[in-house]
N, C-alpha and C. Protein backbone atom coordinates (compact mmCIF):
# COMPACT_ATOMS: atom_id res chain seq x y z
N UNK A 1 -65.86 -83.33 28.99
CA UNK A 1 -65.74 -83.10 27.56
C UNK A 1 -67.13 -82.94 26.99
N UNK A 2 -67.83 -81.65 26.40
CA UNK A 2 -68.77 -81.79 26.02
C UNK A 2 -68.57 -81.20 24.53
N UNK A 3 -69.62 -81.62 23.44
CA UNK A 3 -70.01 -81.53 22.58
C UNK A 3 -70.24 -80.02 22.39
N UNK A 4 -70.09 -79.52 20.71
CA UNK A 4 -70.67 -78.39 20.31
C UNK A 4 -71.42 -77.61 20.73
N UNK A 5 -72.93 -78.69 20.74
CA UNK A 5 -74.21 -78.12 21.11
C UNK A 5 -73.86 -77.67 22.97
N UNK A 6 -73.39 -78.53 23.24
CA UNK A 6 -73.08 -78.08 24.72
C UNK A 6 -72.19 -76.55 25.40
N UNK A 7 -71.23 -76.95 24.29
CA UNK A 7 -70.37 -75.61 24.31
C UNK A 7 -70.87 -74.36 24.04
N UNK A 8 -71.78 -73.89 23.26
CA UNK A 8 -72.68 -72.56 22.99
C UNK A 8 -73.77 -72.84 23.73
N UNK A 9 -74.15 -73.83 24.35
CA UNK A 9 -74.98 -73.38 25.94
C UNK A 9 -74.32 -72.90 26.72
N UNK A 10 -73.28 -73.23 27.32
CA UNK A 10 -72.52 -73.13 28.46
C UNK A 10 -71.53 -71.71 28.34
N UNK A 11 -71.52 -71.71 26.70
CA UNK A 11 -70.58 -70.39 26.45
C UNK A 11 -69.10 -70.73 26.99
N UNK A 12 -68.44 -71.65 27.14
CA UNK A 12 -67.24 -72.18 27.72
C UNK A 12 -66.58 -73.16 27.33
N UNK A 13 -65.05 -73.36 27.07
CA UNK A 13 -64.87 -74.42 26.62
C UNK A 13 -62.99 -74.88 26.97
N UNK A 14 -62.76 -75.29 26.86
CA UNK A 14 -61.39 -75.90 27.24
C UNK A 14 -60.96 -76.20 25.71
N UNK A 15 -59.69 -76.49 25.38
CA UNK A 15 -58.73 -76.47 24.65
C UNK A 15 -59.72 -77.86 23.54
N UNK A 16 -59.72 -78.80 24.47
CA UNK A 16 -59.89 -80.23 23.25
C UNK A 16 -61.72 -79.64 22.64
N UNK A 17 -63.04 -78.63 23.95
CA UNK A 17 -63.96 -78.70 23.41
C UNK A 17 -63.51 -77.61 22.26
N UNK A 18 -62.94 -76.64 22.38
CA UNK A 18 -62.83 -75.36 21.34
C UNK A 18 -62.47 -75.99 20.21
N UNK A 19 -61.72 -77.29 19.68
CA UNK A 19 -61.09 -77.72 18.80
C UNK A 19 -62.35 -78.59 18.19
N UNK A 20 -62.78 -79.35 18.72
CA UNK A 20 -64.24 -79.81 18.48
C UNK A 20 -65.53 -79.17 17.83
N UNK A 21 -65.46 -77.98 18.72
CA UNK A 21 -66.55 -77.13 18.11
C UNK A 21 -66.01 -76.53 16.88
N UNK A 22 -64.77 -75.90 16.53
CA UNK A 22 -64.20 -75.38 15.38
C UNK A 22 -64.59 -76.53 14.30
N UNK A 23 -64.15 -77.57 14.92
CA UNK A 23 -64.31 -78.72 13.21
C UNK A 23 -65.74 -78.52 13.01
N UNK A 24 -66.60 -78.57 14.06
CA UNK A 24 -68.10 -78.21 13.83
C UNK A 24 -68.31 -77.49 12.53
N UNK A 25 -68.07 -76.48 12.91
CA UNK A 25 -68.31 -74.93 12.14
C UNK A 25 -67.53 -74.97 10.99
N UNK A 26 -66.11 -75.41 10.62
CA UNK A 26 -65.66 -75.37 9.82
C UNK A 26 -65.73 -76.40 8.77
N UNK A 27 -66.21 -77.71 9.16
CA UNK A 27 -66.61 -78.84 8.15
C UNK A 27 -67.59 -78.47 7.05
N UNK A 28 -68.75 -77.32 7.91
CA UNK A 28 -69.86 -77.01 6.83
C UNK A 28 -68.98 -76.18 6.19
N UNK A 29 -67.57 -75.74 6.20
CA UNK A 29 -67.06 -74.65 5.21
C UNK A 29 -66.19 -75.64 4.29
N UNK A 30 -66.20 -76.74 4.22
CA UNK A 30 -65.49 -77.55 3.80
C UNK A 30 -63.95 -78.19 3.45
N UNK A 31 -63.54 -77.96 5.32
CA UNK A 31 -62.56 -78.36 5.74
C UNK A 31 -62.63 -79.78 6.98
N UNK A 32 -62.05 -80.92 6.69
CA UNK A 32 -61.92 -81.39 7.23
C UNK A 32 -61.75 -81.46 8.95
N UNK A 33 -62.85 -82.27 9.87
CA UNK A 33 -62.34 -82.25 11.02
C UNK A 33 -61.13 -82.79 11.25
N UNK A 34 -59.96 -82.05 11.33
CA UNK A 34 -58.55 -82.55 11.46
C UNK A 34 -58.68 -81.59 13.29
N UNK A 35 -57.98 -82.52 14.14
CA UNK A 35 -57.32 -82.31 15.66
C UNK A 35 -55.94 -82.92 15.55
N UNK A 36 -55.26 -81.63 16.19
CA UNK A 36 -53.41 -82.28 16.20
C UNK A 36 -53.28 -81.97 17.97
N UNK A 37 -52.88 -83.32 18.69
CA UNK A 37 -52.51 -83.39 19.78
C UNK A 37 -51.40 -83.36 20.21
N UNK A 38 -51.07 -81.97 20.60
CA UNK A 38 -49.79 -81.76 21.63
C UNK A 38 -49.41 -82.53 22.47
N UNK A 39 -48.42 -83.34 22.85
CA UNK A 39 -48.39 -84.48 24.19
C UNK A 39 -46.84 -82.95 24.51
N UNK A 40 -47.59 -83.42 25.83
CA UNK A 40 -46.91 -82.63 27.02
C UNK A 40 -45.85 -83.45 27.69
N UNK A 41 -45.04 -83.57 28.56
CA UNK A 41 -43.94 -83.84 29.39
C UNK A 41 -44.91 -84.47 31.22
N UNK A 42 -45.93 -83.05 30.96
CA UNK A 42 -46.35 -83.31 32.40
C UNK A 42 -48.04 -83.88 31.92
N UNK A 43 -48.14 -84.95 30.71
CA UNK A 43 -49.70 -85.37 30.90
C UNK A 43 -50.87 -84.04 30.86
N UNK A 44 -50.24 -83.03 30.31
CA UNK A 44 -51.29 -81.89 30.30
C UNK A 44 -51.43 -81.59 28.67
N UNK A 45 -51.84 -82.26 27.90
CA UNK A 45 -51.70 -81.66 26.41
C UNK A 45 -52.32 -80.90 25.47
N UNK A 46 -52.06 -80.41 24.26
CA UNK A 46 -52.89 -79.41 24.46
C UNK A 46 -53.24 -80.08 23.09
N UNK A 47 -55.06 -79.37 23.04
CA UNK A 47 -55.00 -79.56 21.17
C UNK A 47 -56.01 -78.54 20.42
N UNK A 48 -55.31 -78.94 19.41
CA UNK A 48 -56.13 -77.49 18.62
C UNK A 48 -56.77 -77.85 17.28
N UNK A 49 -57.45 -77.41 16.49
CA UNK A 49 -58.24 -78.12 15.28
C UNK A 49 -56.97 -77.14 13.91
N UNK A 50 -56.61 -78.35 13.28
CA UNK A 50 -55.51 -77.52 11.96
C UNK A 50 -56.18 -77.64 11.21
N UNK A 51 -55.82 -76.91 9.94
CA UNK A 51 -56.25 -76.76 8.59
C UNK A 51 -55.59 -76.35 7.44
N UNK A 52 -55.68 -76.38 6.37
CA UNK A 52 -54.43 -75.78 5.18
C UNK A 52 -55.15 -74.79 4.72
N UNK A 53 -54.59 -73.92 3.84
CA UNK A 53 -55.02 -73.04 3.40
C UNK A 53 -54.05 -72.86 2.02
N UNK A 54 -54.20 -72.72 0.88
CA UNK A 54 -53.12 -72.32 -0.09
C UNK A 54 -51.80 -73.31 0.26
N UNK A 55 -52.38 -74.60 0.69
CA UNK A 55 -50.99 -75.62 1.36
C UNK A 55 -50.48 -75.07 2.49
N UNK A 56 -50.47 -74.59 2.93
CA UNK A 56 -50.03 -74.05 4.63
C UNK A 56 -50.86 -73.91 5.59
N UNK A 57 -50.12 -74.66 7.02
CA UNK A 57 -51.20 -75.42 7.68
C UNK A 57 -51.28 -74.00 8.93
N UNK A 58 -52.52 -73.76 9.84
CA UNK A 58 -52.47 -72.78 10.63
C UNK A 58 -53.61 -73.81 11.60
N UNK A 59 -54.21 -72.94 12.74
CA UNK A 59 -54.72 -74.16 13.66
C UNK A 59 -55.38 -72.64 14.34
N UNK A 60 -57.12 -73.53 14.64
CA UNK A 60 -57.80 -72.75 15.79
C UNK A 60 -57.56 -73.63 17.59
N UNK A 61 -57.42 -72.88 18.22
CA UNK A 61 -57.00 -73.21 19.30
C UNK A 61 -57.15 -71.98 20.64
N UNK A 62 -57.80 -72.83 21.76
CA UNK A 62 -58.41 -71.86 22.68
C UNK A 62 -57.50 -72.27 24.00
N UNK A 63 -56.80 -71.05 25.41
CA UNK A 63 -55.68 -71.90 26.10
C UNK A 63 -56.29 -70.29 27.14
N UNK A 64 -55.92 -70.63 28.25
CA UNK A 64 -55.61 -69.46 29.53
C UNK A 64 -54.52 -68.88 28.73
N UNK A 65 -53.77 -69.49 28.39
CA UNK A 65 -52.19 -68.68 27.67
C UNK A 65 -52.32 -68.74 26.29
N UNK A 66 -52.39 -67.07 25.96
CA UNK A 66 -52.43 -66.44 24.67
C UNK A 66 -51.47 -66.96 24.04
N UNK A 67 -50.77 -67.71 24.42
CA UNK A 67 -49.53 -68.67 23.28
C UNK A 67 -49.62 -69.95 22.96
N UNK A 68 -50.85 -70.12 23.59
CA UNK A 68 -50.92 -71.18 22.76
C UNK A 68 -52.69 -71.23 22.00
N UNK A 69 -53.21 -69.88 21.77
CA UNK A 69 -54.40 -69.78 21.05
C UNK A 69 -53.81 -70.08 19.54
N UNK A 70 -54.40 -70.16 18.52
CA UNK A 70 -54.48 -70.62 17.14
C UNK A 70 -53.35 -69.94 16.51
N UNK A 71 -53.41 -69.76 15.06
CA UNK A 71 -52.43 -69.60 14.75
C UNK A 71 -52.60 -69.05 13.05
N UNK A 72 -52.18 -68.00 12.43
CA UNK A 72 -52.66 -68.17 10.87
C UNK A 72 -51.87 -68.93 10.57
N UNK A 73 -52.77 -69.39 8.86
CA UNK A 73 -51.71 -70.26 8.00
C UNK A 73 -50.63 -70.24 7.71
N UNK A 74 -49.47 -70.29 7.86
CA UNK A 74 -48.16 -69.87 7.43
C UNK A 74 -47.25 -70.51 7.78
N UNK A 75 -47.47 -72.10 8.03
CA UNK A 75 -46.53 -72.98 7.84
C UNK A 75 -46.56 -74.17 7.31
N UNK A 76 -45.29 -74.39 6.65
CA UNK A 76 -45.23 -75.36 5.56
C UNK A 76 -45.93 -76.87 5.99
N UNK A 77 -45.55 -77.30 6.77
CA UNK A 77 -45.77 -78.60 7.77
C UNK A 77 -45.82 -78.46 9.03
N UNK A 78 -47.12 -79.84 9.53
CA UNK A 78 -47.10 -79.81 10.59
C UNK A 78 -46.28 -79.13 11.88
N UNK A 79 -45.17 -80.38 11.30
CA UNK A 79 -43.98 -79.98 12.41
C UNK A 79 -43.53 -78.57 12.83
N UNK A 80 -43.34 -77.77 11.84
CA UNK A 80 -42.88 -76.51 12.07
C UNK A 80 -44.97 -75.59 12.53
N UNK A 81 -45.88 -76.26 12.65
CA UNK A 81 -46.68 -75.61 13.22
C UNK A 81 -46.69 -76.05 14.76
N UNK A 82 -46.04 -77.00 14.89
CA UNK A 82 -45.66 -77.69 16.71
C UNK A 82 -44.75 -76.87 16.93
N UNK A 83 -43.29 -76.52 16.43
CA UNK A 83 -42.25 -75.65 17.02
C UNK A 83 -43.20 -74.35 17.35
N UNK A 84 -44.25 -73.60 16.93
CA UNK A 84 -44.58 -72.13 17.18
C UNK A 84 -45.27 -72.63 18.56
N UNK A 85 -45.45 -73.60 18.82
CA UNK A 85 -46.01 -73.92 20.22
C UNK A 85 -45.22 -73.85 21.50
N UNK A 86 -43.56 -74.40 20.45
CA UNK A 86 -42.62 -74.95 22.09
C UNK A 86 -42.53 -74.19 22.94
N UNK A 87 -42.04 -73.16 22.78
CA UNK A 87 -41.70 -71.93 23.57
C UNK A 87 -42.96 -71.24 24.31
N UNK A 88 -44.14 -71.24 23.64
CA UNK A 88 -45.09 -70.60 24.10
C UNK A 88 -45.70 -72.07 25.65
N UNK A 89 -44.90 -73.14 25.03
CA UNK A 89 -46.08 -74.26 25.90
C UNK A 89 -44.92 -74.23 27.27
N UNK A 90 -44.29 -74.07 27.01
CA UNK A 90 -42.95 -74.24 28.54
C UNK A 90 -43.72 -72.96 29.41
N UNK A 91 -44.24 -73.65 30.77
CA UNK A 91 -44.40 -73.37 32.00
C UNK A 91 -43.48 -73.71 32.91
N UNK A 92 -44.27 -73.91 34.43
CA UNK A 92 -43.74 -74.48 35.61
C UNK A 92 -43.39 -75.91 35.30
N UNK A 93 -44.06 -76.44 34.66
CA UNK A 93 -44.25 -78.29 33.79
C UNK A 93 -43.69 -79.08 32.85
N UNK A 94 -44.37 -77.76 32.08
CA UNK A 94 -44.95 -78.09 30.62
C UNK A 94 -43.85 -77.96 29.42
N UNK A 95 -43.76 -78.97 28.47
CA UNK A 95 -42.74 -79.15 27.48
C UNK A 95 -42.84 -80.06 26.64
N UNK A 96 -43.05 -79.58 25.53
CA UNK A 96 -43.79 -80.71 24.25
C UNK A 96 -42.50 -81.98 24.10
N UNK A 97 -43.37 -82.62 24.30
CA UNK A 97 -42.68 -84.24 23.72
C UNK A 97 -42.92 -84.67 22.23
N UNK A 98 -44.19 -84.27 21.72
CA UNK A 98 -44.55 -84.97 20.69
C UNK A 98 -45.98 -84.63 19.93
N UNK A 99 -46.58 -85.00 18.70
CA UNK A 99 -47.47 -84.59 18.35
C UNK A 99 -48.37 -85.77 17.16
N UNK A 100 -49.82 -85.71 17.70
CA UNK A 100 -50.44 -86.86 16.61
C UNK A 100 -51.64 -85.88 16.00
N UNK A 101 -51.70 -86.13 14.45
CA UNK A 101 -53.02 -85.62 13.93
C UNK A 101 -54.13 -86.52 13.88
N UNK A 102 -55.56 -86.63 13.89
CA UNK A 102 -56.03 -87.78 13.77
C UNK A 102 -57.29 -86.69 13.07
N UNK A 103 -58.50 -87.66 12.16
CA UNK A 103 -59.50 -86.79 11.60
C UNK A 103 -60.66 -87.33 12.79
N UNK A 104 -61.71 -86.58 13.05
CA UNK A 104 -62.94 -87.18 13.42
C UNK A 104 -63.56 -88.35 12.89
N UNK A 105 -63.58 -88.13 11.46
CA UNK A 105 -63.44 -89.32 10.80
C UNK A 105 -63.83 -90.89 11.38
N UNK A 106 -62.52 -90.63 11.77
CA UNK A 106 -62.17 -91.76 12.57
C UNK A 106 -62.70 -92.72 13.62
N UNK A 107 -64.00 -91.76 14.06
CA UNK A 107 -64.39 -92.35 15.20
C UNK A 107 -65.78 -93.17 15.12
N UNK A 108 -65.71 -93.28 13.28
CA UNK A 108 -67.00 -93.69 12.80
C UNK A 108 -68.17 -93.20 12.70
N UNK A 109 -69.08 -93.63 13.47
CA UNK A 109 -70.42 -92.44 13.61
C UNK A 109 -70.97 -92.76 14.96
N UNK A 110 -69.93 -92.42 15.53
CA UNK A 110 -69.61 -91.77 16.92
C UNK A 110 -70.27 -90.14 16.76
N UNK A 111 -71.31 -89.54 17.43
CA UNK A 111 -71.73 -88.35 17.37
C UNK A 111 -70.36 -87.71 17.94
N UNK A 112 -69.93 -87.18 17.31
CA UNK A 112 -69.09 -86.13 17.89
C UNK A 112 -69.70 -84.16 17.81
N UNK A 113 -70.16 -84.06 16.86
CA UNK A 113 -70.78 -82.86 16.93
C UNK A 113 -72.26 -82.58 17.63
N UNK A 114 -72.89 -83.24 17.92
CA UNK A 114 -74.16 -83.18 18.76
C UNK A 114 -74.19 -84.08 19.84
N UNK A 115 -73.39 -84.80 20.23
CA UNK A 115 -73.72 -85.57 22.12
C UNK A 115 -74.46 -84.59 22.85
N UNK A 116 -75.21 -85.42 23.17
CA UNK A 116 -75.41 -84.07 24.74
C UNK A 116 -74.30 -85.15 26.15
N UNK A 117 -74.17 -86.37 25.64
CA UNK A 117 -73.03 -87.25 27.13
C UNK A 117 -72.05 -86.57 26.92
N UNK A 118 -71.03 -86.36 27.85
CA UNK A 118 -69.88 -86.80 28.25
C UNK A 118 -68.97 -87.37 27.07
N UNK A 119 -68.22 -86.87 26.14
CA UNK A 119 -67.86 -87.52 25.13
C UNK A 119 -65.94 -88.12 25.36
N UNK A 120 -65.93 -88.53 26.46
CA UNK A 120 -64.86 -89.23 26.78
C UNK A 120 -64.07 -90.27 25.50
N UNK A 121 -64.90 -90.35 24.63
CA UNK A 121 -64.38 -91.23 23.19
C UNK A 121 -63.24 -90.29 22.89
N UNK A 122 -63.77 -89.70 22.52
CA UNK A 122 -61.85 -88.46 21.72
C UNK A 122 -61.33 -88.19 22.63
N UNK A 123 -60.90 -88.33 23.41
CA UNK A 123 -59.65 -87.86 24.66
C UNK A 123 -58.76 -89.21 24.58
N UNK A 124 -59.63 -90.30 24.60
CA UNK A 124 -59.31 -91.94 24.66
C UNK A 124 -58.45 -91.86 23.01
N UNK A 125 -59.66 -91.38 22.35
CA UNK A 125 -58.70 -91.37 20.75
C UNK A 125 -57.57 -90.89 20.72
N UNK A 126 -57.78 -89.97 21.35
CA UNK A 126 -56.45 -89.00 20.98
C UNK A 126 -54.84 -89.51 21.47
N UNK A 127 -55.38 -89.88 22.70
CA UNK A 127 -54.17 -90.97 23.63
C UNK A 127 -53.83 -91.66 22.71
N UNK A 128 -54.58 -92.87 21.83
CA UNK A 128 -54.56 -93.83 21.24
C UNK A 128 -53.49 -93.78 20.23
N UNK A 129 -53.85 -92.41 19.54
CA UNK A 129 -53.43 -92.12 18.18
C UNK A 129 -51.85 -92.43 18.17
N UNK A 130 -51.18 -92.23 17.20
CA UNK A 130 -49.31 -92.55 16.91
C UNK A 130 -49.20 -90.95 17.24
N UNK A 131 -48.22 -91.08 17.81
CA UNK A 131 -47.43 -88.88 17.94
C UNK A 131 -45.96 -89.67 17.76
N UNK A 132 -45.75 -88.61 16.99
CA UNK A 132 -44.10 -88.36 16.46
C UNK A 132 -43.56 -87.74 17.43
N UNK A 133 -42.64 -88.41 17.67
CA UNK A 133 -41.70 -87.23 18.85
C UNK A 133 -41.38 -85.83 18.25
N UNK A 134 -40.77 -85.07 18.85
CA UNK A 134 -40.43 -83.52 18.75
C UNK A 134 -39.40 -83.44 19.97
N UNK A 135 -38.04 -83.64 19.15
CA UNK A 135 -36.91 -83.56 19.92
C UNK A 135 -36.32 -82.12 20.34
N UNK A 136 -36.33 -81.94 21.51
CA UNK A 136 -35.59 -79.87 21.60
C UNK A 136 -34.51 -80.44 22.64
N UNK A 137 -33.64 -79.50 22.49
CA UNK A 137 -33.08 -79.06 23.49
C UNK A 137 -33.16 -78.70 24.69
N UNK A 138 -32.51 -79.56 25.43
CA UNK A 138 -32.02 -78.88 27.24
C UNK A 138 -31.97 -77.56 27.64
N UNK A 139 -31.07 -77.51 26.78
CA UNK A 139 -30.59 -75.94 26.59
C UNK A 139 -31.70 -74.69 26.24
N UNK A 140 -32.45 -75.53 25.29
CA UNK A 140 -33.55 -74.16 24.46
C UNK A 140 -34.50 -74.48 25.89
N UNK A 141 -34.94 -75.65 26.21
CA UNK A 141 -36.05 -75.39 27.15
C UNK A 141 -35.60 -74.92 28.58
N UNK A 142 -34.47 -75.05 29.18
CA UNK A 142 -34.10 -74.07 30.52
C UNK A 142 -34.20 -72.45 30.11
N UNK A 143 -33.89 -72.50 28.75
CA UNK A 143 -33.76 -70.86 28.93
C UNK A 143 -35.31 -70.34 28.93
N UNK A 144 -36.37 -70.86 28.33
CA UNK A 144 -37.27 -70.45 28.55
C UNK A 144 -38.10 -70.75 29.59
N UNK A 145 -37.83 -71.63 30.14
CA UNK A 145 -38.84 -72.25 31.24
C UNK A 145 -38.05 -71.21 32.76
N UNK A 146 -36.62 -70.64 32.73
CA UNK A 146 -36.40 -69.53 33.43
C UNK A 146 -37.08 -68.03 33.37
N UNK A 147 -37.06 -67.55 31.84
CA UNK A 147 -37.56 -66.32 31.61
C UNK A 147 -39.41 -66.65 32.03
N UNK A 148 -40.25 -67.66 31.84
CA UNK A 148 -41.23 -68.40 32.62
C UNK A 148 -41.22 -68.12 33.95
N UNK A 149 -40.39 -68.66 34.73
CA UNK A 149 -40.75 -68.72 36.11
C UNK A 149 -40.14 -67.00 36.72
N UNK A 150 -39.39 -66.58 35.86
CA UNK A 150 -39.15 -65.10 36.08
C UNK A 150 -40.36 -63.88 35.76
N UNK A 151 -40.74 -64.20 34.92
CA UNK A 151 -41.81 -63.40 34.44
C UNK A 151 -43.46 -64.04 35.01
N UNK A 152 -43.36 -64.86 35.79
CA UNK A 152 -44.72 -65.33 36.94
C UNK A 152 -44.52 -64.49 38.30
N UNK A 153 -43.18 -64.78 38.51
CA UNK A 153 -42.89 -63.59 39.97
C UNK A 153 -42.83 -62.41 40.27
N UNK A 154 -42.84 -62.02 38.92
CA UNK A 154 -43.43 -60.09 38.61
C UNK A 154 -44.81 -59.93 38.00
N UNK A 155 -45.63 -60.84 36.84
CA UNK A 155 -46.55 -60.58 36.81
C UNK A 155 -47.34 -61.69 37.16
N UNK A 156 -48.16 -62.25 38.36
CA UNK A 156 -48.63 -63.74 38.62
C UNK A 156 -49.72 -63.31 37.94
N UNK A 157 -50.64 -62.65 38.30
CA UNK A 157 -51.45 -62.88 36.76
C UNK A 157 -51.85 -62.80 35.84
N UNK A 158 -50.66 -62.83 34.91
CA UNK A 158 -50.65 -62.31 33.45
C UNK A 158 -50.35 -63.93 32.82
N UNK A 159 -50.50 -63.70 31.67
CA UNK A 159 -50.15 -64.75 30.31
C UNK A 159 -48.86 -64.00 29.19
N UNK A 160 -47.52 -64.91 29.57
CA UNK A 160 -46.65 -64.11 28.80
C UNK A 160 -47.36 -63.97 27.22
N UNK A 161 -46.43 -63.02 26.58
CA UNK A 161 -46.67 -62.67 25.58
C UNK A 161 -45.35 -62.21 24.97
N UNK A 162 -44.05 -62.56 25.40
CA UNK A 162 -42.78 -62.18 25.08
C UNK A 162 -42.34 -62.73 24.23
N UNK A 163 -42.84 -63.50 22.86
CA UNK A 163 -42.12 -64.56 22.10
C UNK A 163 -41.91 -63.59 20.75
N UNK A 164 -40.29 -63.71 20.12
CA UNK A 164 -40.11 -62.85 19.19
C UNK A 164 -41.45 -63.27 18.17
N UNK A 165 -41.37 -63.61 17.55
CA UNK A 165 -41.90 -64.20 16.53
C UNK A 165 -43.45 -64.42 16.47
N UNK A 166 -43.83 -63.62 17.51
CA UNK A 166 -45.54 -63.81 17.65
C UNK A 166 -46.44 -63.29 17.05
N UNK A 167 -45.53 -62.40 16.17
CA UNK A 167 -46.49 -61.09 15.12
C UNK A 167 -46.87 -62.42 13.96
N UNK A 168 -46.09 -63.19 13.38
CA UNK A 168 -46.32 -63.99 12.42
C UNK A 168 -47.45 -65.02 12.77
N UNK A 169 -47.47 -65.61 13.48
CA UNK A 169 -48.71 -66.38 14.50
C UNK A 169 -49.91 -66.00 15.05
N UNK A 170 -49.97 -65.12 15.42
CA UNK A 170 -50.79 -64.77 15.93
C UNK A 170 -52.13 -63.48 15.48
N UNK A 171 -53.90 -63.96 16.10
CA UNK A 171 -54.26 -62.89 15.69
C UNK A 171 -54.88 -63.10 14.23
């Protein structure tokens, strides 16, 4: 887990640093460091940095799978900004259980935007935090986690992109 400053050295970043560095950049625009943590089924979760805009919440977010990169503003609440995830987060694994927001805030004056260590503190936070469940269906997640493992055995290395509703999200 590295820091901002680390991340534009390295030019690279994983899901929790991209969300990190966004609050970076976007705090001097004067939005709160807010991170909302996806909890996964299989311990793989994902998270992305949210924000409101005109009251509607949208989220920057960086993933191998273009479905689960960010998102514009255009939903009312949280929750319904976790459903634009479900479908996109069902893999071989993967299937949202639940979701916690927490601010940076939080971690006191804990460097979070300049460490050059190892910043293992927010991963620990994030675990820590309360997540609300996010109850789906059996039913909704076989059908996609089939069209998933169907669409890996014709294109293995691609990132679906088949979700109706992706023009509104995405981009």
């Amino acid at each position: 887990m590295h820091s901002f400053r680390e991340v534009v050295k390295r030019n690279q970043a994983h899901c929790l640093e991209a969300s990190v560095a966004a609050a970076v950049v976007l705090e001097q625009h004067g939005y709160p460091p807010l991170l909302l943590d996806i909890e996964s089924w299989d311990l793989l979760d994902h998270v992305v940095f949210v924000f409101q805009k005109d009251g509607l919440w949208g989220s920057i977010g960086r993933s191998r799978d273009i479905g689960l990169h960010g998102r514009k503003p255009v939903f009312p609440n949280l929750r319904q900004l976790v459903w634009s995830y479900f479908d996109p987060y069902i893999d071989m694994t993967g299937r949202i259980k639940g979701y916690g927001l927490t601010s940076l805030y939080d971690l006191g004056n804990y460097d979070w935007r300049f460490n050059s260590r190892n910043m293992h503190k927010i991963e620990d936070h994030l675990r820590a935090i309360p997540h609300k469940k996010l109850r789906s269906s059996d039913r909704r997640y076989e059908y996609w986690h089939e069209r998933y493992r169907k669409y890996k055995k014709r294109f293995p290395d691609r990132s679906p992109a088949y979700y109706d509703n992706c023009r509104e999200w995405m981009r």
